[in-house]
C-alpha atoms as a PDB file:
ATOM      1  CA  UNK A   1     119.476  89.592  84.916  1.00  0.00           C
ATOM      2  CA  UNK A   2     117.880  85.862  85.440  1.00  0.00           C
ATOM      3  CA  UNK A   3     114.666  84.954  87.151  1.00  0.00           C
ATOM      4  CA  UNK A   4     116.756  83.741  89.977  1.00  0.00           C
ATOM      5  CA  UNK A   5     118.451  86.299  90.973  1.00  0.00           C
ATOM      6  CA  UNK A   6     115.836  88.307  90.931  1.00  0.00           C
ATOM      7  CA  UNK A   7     114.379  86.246  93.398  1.00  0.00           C
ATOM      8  CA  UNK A   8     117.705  86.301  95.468  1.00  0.00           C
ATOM      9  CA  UNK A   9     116.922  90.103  95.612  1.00  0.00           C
ATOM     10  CA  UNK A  10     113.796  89.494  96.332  1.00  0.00           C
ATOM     11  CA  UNK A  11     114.057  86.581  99.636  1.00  0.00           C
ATOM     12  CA  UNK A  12     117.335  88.915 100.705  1.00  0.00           C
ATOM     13  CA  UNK A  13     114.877  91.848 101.009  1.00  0.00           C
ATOM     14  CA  UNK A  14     112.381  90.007 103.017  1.00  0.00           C
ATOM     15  CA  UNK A  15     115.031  88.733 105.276  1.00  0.00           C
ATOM     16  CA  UNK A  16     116.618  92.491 105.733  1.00  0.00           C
ATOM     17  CA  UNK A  17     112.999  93.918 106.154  1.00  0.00           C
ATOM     18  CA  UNK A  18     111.944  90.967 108.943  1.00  0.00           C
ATOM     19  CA  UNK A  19     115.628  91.693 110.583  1.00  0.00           C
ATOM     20  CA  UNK A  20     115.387  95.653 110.184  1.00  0.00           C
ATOM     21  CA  UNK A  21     112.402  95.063 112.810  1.00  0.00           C
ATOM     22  CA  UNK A  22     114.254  93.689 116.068  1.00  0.00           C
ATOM     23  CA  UNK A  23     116.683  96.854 114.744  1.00  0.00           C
ATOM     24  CA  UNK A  24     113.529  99.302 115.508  1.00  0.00           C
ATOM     25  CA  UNK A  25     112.259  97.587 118.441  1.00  0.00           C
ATOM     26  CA  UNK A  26     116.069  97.781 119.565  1.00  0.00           C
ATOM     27  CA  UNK A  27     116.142 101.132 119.191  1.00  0.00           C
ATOM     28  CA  UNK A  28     112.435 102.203 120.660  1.00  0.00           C
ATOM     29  CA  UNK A  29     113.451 100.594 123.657  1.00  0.00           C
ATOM     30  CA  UNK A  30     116.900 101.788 124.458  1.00  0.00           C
ATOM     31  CA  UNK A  31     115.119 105.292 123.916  1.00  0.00           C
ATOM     32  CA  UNK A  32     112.332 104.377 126.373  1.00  0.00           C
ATOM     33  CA  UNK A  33     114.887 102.412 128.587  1.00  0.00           C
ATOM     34  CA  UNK A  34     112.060  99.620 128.738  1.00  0.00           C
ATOM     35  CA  UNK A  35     111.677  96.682 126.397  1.00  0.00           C
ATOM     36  CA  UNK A  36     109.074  98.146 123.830  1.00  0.00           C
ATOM     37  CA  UNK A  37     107.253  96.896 120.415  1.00  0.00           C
ATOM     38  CA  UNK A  38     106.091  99.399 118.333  1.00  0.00           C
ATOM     39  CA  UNK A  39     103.476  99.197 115.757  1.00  0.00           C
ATOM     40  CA  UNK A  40     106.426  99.464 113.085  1.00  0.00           C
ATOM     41  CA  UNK A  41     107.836  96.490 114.339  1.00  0.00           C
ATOM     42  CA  UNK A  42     104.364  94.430 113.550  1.00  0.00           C
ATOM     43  CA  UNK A  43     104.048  95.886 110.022  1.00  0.00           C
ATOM     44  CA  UNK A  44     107.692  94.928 109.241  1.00  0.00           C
ATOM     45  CA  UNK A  45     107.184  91.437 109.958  1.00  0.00           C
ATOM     46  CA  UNK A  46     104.391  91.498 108.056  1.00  0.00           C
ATOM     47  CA  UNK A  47     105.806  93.339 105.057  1.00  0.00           C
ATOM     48  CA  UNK A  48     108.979  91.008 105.478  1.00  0.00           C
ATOM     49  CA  UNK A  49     107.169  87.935 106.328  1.00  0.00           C
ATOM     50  CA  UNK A  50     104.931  87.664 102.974  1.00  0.00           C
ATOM     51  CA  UNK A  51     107.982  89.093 101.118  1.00  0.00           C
ATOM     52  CA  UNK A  52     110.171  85.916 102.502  1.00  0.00           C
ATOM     53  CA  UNK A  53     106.352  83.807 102.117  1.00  0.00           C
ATOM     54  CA  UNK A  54     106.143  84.645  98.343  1.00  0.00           C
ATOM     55  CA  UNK A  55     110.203  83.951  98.084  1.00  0.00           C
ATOM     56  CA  UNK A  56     109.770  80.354  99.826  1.00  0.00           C
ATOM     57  CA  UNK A  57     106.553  79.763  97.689  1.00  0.00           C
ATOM     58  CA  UNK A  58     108.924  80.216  94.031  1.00  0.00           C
ATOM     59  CA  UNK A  59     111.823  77.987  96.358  1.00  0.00           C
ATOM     60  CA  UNK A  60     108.765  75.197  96.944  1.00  0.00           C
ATOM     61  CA  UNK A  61     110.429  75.256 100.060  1.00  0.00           C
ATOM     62  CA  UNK A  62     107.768  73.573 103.021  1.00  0.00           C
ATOM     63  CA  UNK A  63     109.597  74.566 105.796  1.00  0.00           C
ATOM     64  CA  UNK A  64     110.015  77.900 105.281  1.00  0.00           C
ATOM     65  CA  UNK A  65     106.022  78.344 103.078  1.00  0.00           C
ATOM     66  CA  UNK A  66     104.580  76.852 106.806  1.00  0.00           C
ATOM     67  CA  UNK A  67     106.765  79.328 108.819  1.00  0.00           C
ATOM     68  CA  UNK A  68     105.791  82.542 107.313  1.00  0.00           C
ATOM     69  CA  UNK A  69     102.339  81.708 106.795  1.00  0.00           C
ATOM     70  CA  UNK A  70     101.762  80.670 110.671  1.00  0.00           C
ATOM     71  CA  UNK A  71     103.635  83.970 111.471  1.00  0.00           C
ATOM     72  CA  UNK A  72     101.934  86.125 109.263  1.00  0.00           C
ATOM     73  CA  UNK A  73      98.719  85.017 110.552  1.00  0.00           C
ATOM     74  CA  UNK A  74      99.911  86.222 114.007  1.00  0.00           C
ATOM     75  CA  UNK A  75     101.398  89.417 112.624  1.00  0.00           C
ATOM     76  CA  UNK A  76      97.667  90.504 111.325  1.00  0.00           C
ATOM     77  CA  UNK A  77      96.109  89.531 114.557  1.00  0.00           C
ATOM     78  CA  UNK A  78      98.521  91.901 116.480  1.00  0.00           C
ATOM     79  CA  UNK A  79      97.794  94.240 113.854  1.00  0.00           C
ATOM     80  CA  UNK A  80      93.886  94.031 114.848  1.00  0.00           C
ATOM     81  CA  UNK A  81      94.656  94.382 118.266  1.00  0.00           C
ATOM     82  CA  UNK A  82      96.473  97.388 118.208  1.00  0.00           C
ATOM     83  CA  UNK A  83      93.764  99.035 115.806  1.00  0.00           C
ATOM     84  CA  UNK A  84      91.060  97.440 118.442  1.00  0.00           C
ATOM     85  CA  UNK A  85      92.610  98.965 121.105  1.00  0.00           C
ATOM     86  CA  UNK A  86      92.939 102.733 119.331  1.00  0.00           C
ATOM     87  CA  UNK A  87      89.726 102.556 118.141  1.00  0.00           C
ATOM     88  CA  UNK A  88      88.401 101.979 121.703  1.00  0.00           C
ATOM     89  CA  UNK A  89      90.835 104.655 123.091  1.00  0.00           C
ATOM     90  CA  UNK A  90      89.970 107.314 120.145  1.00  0.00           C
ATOM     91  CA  UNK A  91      86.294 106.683 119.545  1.00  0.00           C
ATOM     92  CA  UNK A  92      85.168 108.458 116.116  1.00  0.00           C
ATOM     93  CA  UNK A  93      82.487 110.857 115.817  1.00  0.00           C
ATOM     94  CA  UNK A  94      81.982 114.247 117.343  1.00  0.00           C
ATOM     95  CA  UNK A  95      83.932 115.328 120.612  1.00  0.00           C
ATOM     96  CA  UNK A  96      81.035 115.712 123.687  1.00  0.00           C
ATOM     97  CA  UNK A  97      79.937 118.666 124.624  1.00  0.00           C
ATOM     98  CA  UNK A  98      80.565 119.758 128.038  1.00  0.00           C
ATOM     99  CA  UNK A  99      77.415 121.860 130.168  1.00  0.00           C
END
C-alpha cells in the first residue's frame, strides 16, 4: 500500500468523522424534538477536524490547513465551555452537610 493512499484513508476518515457529527446532532434532536448539540458532536469535530488538519497539512493544501485550524480553535473553546459550565454546576469536593 503507498504513502498516498494511506493518506486517502486517512483525509476520508476525517471527513466521515466531521460528517458522522451533524449525523449525532441529527439524531439527539429528533429524540428531544428540539434542535440539540451534544458534547459528542464538539469532540467529533475536533477528532475529525485535526484528522482532516493533519491530511491538508501532507496535501500543502492552504485553504483547507486555514479552515481546520480556525475551526479547531473554536471546537476547543466550546469544549472549555461545556467543562466550565459542569464544573460550576458539579462543584468538587465533599457534599454539605445539612443541620
Amino acid at each position: 500500500m503507498s504513502l498516498e493512499i494511506i493518506w486517502l484513508g486517512i483525509g476520508f476518515f476525517g471527513q466521515a468523522l466531521f460528517f458522522g457529527r451533524w449525523v449525532i446532532q441529527w439524531i439527539v434532536s429528533e429524540k428531544k424534538a428540539e434542535s440539540q448539540v451534544p458534547v459528542s458532536f464538539w469532540y467529533m469535530s475536533l477528532i475529525g477536524g485535526l484528522i482532516t488538519l493533519a491530511y491538508s497539512i501532507y496535501r500543502q493544501d492552504p485553504v483547507f490547513i486555514a479552515g481546520q485550524s480556525v475551526g479547531s480553535v473554536i471546537y476547543i473553546r466550546n469544549l472549555m465551555l461545556i467543562h466550565r459550565a459542569t464544573q460550576a454546576k458539579n462543584p468538587a469536593g465533599p457534599p454539605a452537610q445539612q443541620s
